[in-house]
C-alpha atoms as a PDB file:
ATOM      1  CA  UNK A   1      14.905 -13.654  11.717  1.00  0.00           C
ATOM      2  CA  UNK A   2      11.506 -13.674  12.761  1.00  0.00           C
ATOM      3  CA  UNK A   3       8.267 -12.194  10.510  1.00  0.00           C
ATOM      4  CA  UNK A   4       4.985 -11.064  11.039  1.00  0.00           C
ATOM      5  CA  UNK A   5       3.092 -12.716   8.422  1.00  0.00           C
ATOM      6  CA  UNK A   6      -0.622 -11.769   7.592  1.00  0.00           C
ATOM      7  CA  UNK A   7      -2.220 -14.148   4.980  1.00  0.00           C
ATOM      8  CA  UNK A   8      -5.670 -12.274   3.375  1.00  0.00           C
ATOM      9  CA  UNK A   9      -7.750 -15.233   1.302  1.00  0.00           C
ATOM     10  CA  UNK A  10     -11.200 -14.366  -0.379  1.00  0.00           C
ATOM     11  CA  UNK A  11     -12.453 -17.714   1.159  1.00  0.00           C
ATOM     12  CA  UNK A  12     -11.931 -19.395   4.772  1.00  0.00           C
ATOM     13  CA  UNK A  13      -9.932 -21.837   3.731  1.00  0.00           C
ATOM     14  CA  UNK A  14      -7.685 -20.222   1.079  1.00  0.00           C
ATOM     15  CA  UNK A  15      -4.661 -19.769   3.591  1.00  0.00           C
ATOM     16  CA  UNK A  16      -4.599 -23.244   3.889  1.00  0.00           C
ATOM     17  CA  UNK A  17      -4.080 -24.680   0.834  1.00  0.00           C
ATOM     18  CA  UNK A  18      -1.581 -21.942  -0.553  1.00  0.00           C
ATOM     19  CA  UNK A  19       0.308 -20.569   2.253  1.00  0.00           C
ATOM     20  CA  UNK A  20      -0.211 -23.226   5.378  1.00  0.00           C
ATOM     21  CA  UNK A  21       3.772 -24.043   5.026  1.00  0.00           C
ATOM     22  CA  UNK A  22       5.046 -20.809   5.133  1.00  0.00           C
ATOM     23  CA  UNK A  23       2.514 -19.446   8.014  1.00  0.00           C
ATOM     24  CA  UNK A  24       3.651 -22.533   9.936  1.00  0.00           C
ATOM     25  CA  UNK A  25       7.346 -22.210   9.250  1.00  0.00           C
ATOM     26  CA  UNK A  26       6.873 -18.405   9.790  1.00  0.00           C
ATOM     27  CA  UNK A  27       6.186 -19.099  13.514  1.00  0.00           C
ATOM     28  CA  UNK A  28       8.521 -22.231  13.823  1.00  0.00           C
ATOM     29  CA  UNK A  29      11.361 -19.354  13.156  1.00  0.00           C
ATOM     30  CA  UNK A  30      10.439 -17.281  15.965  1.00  0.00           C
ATOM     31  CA  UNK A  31       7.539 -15.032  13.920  1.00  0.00           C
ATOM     32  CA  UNK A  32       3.774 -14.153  14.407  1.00  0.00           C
ATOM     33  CA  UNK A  33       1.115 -15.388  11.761  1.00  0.00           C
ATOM     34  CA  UNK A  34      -2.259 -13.873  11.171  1.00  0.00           C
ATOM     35  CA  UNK A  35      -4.819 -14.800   8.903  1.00  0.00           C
ATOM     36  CA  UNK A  36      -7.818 -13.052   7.332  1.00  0.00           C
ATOM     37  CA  UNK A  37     -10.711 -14.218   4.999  1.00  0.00           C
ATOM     38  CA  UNK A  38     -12.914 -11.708   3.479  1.00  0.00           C
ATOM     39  CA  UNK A  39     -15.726 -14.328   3.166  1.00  0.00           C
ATOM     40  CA  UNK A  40     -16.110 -17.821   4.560  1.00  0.00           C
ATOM     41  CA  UNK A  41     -17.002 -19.435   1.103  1.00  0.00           C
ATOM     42  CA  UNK A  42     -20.295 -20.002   1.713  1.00  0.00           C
ATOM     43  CA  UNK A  43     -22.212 -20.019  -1.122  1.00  0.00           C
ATOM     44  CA  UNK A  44     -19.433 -21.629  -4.078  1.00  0.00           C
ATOM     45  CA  UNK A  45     -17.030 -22.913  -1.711  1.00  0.00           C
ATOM     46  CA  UNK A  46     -19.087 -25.389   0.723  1.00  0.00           C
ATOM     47  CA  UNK A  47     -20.693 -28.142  -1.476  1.00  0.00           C
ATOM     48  CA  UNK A  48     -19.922 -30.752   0.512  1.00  0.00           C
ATOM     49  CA  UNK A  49     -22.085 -28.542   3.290  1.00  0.00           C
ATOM     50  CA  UNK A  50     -24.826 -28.476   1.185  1.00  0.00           C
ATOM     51  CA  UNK A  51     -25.524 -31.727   0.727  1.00  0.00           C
ATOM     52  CA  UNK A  52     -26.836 -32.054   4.220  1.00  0.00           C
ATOM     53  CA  UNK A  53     -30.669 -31.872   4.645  1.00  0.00           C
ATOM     54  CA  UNK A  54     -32.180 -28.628   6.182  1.00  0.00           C
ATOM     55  CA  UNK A  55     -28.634 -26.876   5.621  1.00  0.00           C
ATOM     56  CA  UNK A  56     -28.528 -22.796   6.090  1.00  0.00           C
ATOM     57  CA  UNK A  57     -26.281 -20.293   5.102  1.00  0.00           C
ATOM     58  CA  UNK A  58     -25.388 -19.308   8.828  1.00  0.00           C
ATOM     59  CA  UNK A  59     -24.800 -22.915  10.045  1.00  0.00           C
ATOM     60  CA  UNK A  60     -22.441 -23.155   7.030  1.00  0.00           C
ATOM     61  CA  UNK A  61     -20.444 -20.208   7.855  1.00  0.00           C
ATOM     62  CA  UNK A  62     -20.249 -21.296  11.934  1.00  0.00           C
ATOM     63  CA  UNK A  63     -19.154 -24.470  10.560  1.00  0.00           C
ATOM     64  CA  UNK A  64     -16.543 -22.864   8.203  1.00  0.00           C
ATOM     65  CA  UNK A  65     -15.396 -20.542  10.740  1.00  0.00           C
ATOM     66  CA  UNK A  66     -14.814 -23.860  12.939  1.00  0.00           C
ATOM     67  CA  UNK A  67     -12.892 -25.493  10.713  1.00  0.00           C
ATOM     68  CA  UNK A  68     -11.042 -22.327   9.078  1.00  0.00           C
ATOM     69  CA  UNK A  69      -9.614 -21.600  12.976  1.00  0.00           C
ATOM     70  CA  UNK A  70      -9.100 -25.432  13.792  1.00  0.00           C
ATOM     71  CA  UNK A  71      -6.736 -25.669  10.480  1.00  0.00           C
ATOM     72  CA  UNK A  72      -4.809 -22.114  11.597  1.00  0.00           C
ATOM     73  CA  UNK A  73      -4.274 -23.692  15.306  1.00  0.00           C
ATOM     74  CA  UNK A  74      -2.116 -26.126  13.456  1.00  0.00           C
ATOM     75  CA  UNK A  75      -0.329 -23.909  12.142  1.00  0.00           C
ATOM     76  CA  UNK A  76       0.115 -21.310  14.895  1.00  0.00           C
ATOM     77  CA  UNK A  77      -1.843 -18.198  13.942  1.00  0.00           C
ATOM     78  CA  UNK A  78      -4.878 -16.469  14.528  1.00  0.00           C
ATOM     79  CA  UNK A  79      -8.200 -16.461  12.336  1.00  0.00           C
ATOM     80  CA  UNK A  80     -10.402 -14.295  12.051  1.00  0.00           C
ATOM     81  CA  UNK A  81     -13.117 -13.314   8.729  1.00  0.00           C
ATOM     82  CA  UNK A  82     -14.890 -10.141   8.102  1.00  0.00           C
ATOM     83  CA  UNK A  83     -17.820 -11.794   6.781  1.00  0.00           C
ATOM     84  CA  UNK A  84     -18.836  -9.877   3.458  1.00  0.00           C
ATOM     85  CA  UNK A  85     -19.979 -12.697   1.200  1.00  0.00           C
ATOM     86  CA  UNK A  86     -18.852 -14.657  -1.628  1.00  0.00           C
ATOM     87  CA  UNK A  87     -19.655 -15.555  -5.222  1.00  0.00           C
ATOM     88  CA  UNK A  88     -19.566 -12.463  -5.700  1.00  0.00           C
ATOM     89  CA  UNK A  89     -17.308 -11.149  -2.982  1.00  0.00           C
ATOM     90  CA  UNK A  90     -17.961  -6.935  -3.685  1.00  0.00           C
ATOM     91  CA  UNK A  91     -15.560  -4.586  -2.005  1.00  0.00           C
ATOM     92  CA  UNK A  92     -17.345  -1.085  -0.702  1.00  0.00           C
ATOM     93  CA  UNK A  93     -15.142   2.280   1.029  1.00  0.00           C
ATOM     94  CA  UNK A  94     -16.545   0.436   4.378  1.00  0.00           C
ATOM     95  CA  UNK A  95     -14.922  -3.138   3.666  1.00  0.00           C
ATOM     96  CA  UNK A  96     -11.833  -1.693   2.021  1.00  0.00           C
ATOM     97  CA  UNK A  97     -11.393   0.383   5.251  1.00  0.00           C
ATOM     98  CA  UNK A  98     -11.940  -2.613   7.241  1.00  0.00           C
ATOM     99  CA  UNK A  99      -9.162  -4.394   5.176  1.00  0.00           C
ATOM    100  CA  UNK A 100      -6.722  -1.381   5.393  1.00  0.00           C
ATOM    101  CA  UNK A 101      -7.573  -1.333   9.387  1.00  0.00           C
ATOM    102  CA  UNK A 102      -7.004  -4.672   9.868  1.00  0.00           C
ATOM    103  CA  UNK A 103      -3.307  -4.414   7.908  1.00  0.00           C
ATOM    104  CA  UNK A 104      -2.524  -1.033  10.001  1.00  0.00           C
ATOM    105  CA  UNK A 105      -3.378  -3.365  13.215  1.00  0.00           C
ATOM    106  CA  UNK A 106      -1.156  -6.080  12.377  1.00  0.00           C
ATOM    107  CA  UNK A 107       1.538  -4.882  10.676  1.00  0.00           C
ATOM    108  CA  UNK A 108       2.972  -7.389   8.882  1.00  0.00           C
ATOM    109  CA  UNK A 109       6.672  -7.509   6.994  1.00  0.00           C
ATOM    110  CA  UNK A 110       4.959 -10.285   4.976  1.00  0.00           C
ATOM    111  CA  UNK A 111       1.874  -9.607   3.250  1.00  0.00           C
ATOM    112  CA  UNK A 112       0.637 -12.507   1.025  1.00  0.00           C
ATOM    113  CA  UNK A 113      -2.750 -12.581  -0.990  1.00  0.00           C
ATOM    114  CA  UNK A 114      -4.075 -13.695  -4.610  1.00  0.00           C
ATOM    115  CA  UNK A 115      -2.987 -12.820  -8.059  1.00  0.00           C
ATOM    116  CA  UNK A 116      -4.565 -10.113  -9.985  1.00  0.00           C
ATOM    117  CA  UNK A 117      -6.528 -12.915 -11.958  1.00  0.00           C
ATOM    118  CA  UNK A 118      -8.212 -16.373 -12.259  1.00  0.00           C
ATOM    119  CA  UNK A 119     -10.574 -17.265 -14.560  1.00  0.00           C
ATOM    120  CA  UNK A 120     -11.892 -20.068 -12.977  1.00  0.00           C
ATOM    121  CA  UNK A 121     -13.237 -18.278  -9.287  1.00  0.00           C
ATOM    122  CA  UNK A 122     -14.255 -14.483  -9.667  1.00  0.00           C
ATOM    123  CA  UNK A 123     -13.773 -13.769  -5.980  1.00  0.00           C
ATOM    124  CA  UNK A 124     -10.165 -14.426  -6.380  1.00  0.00           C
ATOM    125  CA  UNK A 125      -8.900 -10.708  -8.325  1.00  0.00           C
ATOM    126  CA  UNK A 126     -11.319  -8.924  -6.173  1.00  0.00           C
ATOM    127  CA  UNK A 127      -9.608 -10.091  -3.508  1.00  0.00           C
ATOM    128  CA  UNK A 128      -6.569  -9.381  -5.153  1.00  0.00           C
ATOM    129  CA  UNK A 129      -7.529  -5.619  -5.823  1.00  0.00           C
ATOM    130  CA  UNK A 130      -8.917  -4.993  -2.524  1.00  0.00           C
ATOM    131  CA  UNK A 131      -5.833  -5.968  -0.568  1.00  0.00           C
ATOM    132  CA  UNK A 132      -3.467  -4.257  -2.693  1.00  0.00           C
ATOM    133  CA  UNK A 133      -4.992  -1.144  -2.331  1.00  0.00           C
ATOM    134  CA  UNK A 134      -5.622  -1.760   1.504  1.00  0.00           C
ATOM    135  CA  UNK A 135      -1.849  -2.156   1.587  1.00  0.00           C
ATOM    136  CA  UNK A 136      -0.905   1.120   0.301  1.00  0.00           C
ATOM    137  CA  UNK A 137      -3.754   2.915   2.828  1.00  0.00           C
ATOM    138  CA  UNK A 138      -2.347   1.399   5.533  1.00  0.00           C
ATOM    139  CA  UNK A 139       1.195   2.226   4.426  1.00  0.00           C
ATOM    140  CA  UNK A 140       0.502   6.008   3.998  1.00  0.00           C
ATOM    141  CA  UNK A 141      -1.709   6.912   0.724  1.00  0.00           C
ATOM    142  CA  UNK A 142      -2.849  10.104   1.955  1.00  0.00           C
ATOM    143  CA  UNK A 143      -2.120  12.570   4.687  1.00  0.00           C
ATOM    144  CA  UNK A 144       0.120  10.378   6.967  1.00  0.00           C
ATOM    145  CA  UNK A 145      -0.974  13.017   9.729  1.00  0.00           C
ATOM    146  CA  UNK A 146      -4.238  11.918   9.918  1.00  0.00           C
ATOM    147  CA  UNK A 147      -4.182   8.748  10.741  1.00  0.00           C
ATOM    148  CA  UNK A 148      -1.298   6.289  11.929  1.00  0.00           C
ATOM    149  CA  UNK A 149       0.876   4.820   9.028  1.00  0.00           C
ATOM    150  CA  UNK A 150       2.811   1.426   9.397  1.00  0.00           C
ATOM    151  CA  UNK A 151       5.996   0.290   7.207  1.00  0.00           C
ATOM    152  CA  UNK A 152       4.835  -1.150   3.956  1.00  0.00           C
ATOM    153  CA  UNK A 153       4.959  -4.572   4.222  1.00  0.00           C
ATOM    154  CA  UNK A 154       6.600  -7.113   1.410  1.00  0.00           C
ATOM    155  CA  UNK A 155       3.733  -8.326  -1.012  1.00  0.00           C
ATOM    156  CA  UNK A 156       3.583 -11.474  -1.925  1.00  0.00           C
ATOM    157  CA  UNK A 157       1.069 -13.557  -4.227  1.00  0.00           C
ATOM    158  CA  UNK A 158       0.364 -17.338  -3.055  1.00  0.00           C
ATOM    159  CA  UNK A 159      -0.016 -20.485  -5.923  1.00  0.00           C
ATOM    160  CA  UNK A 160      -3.607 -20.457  -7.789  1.00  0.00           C
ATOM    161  CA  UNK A 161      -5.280 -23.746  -8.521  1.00  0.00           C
ATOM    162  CA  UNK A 162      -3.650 -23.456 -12.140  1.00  0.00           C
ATOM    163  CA  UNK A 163      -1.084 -20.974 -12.261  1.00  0.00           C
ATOM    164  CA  UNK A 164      -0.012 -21.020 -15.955  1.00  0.00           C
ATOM    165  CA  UNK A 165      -3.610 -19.296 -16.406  1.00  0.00           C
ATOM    166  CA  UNK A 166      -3.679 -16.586 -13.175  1.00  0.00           C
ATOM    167  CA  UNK A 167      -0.400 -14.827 -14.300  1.00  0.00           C
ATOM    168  CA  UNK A 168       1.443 -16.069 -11.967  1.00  0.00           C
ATOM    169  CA  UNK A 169       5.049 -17.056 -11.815  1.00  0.00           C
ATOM    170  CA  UNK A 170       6.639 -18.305  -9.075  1.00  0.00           C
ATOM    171  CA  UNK A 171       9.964 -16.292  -7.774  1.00  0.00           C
ATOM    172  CA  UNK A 172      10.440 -17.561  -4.296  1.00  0.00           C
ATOM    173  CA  UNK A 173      10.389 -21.242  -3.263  1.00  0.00           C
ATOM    174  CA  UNK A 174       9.700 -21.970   0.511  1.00  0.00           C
ATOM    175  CA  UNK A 175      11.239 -24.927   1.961  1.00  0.00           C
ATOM    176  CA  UNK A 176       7.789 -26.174   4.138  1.00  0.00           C
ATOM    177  CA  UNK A 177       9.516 -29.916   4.866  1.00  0.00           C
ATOM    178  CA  UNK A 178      10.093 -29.185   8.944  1.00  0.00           C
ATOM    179  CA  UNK A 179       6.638 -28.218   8.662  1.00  0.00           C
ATOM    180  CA  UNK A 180       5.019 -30.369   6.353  1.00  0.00           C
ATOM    181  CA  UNK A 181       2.711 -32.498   9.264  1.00  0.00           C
ATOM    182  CA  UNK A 182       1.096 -29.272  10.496  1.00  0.00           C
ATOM    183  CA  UNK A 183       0.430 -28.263   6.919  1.00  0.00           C
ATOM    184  CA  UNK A 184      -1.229 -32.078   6.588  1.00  0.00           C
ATOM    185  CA  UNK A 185      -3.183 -31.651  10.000  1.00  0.00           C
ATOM    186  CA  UNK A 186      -4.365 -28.110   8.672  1.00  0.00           C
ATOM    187  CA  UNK A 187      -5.766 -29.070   5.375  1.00  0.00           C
ATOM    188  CA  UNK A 188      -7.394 -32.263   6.969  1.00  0.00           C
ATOM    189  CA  UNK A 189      -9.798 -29.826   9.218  1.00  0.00           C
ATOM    190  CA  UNK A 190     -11.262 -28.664   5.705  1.00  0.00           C
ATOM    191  CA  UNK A 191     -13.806 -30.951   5.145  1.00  0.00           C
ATOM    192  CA  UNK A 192     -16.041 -28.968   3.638  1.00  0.00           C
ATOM    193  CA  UNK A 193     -13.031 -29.235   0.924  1.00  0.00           C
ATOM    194  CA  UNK A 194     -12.083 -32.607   0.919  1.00  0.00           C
ATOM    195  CA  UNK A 195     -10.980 -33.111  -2.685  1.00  0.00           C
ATOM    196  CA  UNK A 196      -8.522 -30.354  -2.566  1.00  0.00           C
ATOM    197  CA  UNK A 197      -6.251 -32.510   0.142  1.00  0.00           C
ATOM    198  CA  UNK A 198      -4.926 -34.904  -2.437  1.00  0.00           C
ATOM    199  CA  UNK A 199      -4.771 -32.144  -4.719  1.00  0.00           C
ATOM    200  CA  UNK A 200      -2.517 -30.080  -2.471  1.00  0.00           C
ATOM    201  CA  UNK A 201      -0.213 -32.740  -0.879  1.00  0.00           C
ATOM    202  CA  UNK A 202       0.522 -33.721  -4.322  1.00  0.00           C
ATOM    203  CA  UNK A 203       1.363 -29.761  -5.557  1.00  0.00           C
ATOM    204  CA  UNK A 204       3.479 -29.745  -1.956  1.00  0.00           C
ATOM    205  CA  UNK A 205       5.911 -32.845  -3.322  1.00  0.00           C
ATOM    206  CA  UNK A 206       6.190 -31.026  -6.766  1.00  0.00           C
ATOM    207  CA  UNK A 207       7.082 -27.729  -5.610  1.00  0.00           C
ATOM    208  CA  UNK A 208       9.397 -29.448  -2.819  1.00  0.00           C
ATOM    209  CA  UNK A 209      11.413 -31.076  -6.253  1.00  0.00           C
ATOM    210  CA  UNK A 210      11.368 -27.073  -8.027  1.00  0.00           C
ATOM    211  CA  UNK A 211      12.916 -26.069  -4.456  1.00  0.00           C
ATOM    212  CA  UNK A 212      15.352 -28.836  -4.302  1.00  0.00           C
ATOM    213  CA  UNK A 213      16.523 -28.697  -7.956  1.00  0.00           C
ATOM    214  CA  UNK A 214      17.087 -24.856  -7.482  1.00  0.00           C
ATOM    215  CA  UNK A 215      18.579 -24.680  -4.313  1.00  0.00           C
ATOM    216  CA  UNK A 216      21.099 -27.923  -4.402  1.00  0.00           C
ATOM    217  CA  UNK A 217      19.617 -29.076  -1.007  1.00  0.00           C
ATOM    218  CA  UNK A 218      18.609 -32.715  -1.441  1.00  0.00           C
ATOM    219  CA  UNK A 219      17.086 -32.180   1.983  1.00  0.00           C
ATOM    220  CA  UNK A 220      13.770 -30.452   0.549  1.00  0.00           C
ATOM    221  CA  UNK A 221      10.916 -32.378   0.328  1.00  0.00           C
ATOM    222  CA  UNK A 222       7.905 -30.523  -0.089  1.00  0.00           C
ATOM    223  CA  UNK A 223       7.496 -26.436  -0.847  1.00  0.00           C
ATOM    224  CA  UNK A 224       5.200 -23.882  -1.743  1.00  0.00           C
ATOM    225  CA  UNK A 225       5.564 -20.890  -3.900  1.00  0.00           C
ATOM    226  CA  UNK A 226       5.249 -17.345  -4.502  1.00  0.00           C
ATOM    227  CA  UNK A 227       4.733 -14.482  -6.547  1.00  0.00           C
ATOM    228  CA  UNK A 228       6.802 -11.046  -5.275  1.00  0.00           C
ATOM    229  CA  UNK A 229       5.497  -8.383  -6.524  1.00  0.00           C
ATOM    230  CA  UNK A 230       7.409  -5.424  -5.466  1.00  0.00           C
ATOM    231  CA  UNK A 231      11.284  -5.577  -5.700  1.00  0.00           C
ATOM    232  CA  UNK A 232      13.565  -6.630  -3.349  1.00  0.00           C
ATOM    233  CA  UNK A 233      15.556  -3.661  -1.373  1.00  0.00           C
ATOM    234  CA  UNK A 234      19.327  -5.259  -0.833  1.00  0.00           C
ATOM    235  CA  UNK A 235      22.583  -3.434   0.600  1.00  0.00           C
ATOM    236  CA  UNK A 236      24.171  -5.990  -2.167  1.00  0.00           C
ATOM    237  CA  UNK A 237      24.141  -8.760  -4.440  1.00  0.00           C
END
């Protein structure tokens, strides 16, 4: 069954460390992918971009942008970033509009963002809080005659750095092995991120073992993980 899958990251390169399997294997099964980031990380997310002489902000953000849409080509979707800072990212009517807009225009079954908290990166819950409530604009809060309405998409929350402190548990397992190489290829266009490769490749293998012990399939290598935050409608268990 295909999906239209629209990942929305604080940061340019948050899509590819925590959902770059599942975008990929999203349009490997027949789907669309399209990913958003509300800032490019320019200002607590590009250190290794600052360490080159005569560096400014707006060279940092074309070179983020570069790489940010390099890593989504290898994964089949679109990029695209609305730009409105980082550290901190702040959320106005105009940008939460912009969000909600950008949802309404896509229309995704699959929505998939961060959890409601991380102590370690501040930009993360705002995120978190501004795409929620962009989500249920777009779905029909308010008078669905003035404006067009689209079917609320499933919500999803991708894998924080460290998860036991971010609230999150993982409830669905995504079996990213046929994609795993694109996932590799994506991550290595991050170089203004370098350290989190290893970091990721190595959280791939260990949710590929959660996924293989729970599902019985010895054929699952590597995985990634979610959060689902609304119920599940079924005709039956």
């Amino acid at each position: 069954m295909s999906r239209r899958v629209q990942v929305i990251g604080a940061h340019a390169a948050d899509f590819v460390w925590r959902a770059g399997g599942a975008i990929a294997k999203a349009v490997a099964c027949g789907g669309q992918a399209d990913v958003i980031a509300l800032s490019y990380g320019e200002r607590g997310e590009s250190g290794e971009l600052w360490k080159q002489e005569d560096q400014t902000v707006e060279n940092v953000k074309k070179i983020r942008h570069a790489e940010a849409a390099a890593a989504a080509a290898h994964l089949g979707a679109g990029f695209s970033c609305l730009d409105l800072g980082d550290y901190p990212l702040e959320i106005d009517k105009d940008a939460l509009l912009a969000i909600a807009d950008a949802i309404r225009a896509f229309a995704p079954d699959v929505l998939i963002t961060h959890t409601d908290r991380d102590p370690f990166n501040p930009d993360h819950p705002v995120a978190h809080v501004a795409v929620d409530r962009a989500r249920s604009l777009a779905a029909g809060a308010g008078v669905s005659s003035a404006f067009a309405t689209i079917k609320p998409p499933q919500l999803f929350l991708f894998e924080p750095h460290q998860p036991e402190l971010c609230n999150f548990t993982p409830s669905v397992h995504v079996d990213i092995t046929a994609v795993w190489d694109q996932k590799v290829a994506a991550m290595a266009e991050m170089r203004a991120q370098q350290y989190l490769q290893t970091y990721y490749a190595q959280r791939g293998e260990q949710r590929g073992n959660h996924a293989r012990r729970a599902s019985g399939d010895s054929a699952v290598r590597y995985g990634e993980s979610f959060q689902r935050v609304l119920p599940q409608v079924v005709d039956q268990l």
